[in-house]
C-alpha atoms as a PDB file:
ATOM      1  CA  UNK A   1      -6.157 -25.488 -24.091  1.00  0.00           C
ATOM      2  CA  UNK A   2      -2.780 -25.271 -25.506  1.00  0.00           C
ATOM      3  CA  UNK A   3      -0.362 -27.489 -23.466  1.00  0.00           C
ATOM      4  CA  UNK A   4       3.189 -27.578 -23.987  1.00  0.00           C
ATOM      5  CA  UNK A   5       4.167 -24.015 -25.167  1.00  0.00           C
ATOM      6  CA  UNK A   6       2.710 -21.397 -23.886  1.00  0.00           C
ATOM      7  CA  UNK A   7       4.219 -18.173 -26.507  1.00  0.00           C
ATOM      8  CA  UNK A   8       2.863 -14.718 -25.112  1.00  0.00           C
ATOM      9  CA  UNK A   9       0.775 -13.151 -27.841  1.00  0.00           C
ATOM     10  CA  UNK A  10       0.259  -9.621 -27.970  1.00  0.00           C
ATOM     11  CA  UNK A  11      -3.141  -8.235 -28.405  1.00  0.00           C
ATOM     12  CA  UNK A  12      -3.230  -4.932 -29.919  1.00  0.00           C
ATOM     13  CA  UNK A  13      -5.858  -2.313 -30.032  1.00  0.00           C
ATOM     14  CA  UNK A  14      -5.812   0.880 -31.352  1.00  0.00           C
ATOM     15  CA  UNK A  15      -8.964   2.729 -30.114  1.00  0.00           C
ATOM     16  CA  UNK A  16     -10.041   6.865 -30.730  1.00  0.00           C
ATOM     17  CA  UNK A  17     -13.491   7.962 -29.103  1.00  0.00           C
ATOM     18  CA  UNK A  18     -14.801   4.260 -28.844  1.00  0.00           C
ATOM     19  CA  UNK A  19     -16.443   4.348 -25.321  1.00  0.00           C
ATOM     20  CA  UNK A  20     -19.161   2.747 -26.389  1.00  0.00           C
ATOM     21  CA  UNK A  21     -17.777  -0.581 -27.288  1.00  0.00           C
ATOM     22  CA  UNK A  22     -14.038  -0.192 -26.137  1.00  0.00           C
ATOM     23  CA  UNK A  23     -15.220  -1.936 -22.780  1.00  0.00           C
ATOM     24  CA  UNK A  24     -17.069  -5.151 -24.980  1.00  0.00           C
ATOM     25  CA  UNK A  25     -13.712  -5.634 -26.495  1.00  0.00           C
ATOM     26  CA  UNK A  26     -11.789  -5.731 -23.772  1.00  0.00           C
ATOM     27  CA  UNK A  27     -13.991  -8.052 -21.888  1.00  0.00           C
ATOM     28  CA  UNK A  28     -13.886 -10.006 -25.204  1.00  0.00           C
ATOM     29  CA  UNK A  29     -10.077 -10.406 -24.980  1.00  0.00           C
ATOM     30  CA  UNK A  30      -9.937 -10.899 -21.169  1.00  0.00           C
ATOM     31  CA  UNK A  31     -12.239 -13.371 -21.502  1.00  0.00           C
ATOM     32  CA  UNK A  32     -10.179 -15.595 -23.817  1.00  0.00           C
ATOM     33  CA  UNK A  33      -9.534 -19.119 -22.932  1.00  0.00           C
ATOM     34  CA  UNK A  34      -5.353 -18.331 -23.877  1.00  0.00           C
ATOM     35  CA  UNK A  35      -4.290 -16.161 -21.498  1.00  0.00           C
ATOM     36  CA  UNK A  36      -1.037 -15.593 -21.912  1.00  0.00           C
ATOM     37  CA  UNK A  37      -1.464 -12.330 -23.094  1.00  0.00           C
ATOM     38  CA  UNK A  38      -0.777  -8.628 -22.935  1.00  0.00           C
ATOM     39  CA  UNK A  39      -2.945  -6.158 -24.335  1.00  0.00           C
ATOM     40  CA  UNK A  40      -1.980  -3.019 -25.649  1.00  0.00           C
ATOM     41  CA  UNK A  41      -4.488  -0.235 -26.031  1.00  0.00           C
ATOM     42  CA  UNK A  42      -3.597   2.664 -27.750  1.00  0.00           C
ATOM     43  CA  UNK A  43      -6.033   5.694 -27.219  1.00  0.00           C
ATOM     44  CA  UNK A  44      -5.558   7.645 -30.443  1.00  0.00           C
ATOM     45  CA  UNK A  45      -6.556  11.571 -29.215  1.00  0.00           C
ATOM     46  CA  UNK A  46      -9.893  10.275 -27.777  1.00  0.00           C
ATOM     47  CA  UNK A  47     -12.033  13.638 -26.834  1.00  0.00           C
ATOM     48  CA  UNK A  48     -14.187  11.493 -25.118  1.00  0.00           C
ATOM     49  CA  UNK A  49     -14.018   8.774 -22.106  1.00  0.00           C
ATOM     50  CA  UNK A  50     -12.278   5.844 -23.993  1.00  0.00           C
ATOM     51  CA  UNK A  51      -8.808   6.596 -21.804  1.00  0.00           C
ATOM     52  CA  UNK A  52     -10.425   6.769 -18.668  1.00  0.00           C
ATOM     53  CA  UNK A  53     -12.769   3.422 -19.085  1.00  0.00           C
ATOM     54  CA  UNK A  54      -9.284   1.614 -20.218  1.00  0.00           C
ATOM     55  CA  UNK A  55      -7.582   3.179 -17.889  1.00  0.00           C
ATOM     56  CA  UNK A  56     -10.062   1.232 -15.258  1.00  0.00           C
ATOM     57  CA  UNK A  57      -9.301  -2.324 -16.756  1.00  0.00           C
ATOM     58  CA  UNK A  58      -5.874  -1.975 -16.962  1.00  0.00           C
ATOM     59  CA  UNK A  59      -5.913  -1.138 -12.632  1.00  0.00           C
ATOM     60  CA  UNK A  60      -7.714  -4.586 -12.369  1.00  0.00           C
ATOM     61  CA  UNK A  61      -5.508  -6.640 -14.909  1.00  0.00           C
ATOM     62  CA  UNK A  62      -1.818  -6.369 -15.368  1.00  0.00           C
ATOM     63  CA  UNK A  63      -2.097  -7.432 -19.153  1.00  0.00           C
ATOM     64  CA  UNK A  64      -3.547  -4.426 -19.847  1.00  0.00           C
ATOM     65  CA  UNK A  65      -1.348  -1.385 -20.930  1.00  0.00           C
ATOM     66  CA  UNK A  66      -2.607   1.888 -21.962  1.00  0.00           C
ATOM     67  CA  UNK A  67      -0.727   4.440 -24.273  1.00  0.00           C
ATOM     68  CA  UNK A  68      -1.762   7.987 -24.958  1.00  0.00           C
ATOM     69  CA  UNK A  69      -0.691   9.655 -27.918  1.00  0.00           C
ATOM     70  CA  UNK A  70      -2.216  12.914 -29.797  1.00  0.00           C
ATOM     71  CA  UNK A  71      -4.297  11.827 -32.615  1.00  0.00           C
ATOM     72  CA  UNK A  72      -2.223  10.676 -35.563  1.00  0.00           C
ATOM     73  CA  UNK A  73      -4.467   8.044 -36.887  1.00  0.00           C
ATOM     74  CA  UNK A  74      -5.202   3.729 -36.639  1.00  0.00           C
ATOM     75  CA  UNK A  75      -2.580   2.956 -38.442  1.00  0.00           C
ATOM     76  CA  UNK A  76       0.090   5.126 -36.530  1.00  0.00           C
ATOM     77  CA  UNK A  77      -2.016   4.023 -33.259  1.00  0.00           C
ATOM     78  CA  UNK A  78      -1.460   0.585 -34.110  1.00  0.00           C
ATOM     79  CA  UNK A  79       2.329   0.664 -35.511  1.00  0.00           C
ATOM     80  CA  UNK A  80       3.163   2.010 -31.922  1.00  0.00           C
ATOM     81  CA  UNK A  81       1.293  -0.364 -30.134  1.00  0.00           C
ATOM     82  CA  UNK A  82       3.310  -3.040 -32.322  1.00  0.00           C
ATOM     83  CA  UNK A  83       6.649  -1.327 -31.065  1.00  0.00           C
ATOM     84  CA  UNK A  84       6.054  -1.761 -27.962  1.00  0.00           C
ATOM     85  CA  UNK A  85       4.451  -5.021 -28.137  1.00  0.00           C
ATOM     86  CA  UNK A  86       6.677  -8.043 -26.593  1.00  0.00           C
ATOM     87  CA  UNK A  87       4.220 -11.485 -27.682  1.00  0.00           C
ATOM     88  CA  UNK A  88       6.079 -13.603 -30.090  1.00  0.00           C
ATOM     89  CA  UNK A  89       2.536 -12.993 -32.171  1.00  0.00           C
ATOM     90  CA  UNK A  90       0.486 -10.179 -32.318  1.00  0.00           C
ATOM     91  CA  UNK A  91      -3.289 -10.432 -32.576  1.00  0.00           C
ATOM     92  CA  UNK A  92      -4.907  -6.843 -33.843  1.00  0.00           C
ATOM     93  CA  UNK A  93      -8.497  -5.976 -32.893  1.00  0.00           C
ATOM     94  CA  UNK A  94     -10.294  -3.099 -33.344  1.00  0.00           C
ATOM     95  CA  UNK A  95     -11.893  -0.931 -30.768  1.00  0.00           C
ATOM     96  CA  UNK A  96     -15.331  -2.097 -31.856  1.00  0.00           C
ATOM     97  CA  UNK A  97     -14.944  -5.473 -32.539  1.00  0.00           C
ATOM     98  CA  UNK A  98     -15.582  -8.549 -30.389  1.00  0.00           C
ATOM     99  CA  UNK A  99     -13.640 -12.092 -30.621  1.00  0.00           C
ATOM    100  CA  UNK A 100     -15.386 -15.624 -29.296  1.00  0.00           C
ATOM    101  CA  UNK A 101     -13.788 -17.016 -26.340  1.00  0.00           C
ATOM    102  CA  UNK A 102     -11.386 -19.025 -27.828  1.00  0.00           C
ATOM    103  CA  UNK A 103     -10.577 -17.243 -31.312  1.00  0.00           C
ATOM    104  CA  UNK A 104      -6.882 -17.152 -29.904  1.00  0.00           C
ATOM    105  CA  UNK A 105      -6.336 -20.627 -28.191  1.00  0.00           C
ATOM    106  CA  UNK A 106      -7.608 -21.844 -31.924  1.00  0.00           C
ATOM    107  CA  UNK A 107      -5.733 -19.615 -34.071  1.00  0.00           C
ATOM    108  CA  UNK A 108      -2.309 -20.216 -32.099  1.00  0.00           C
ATOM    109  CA  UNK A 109      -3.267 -23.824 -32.127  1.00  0.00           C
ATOM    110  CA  UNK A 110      -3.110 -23.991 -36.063  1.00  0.00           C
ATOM    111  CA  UNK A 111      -0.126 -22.277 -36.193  1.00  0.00           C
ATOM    112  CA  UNK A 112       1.906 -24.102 -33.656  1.00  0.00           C
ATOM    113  CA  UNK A 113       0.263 -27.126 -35.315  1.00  0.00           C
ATOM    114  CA  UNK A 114       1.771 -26.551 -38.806  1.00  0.00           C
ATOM    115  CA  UNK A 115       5.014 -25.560 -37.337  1.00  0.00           C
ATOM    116  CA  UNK A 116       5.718 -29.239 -36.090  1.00  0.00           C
ATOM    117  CA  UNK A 117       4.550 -30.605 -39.604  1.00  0.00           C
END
């Protein structure tokens, strides 16, 4: 585990009728061994339960934020999540995607490890 700085990273996921694997991923992020995150979760327009299963994580974990917007599209689904985002890094995932448990602690370790070369 990462031990002398600790930058918030903001995980981003833009999601649009995914309720069948929207609650893998976010077990996949929660369950990361960095966990100074938030976690942004954009439902795109879902016409189908993916709100209202986020909308259950995010009561049980303050990281989590859910946004609602009409359906505009991934990319416009992830540029907001991005705005609103306040991690010095942002990690993107997609709604049906998975990571390993410590895909961030690595990742952040490699780049705080070049920045002190």
């Amino acid at each position: 585990m990462l031990q002398l700085r600790q930058p918030l990273v903001s995980v981003i996921i833009p999601a649009y009728n995914a309720e069948k694997t929207i609650s893998s991923t976010i077990n996949s992020v929660l369950n990361q061994t960095y966990t100074n995150l938030e976690i942004i979760i954009v439902d795109d327009g879902s016409e189908d339960s993916t709100a209202e299963l986020t909308a259950k994580f995010a009561i049980k974990d303050k990281r989590i934020v859910l946004i609602k917007q009409a359906n505009a599209g991934v990319a416009k689904a992830r540029n907001l999540a991005i705005a609103k985002s306040r991690g010095e890094y942002i990690a993107p995932i997609d709604a049906d995607d998975i990571w390993f448990p410590q895909k961030i602690e690595k990742q952040l370790q490699c780049i705080l490890d070049s920045s002190l070369s």
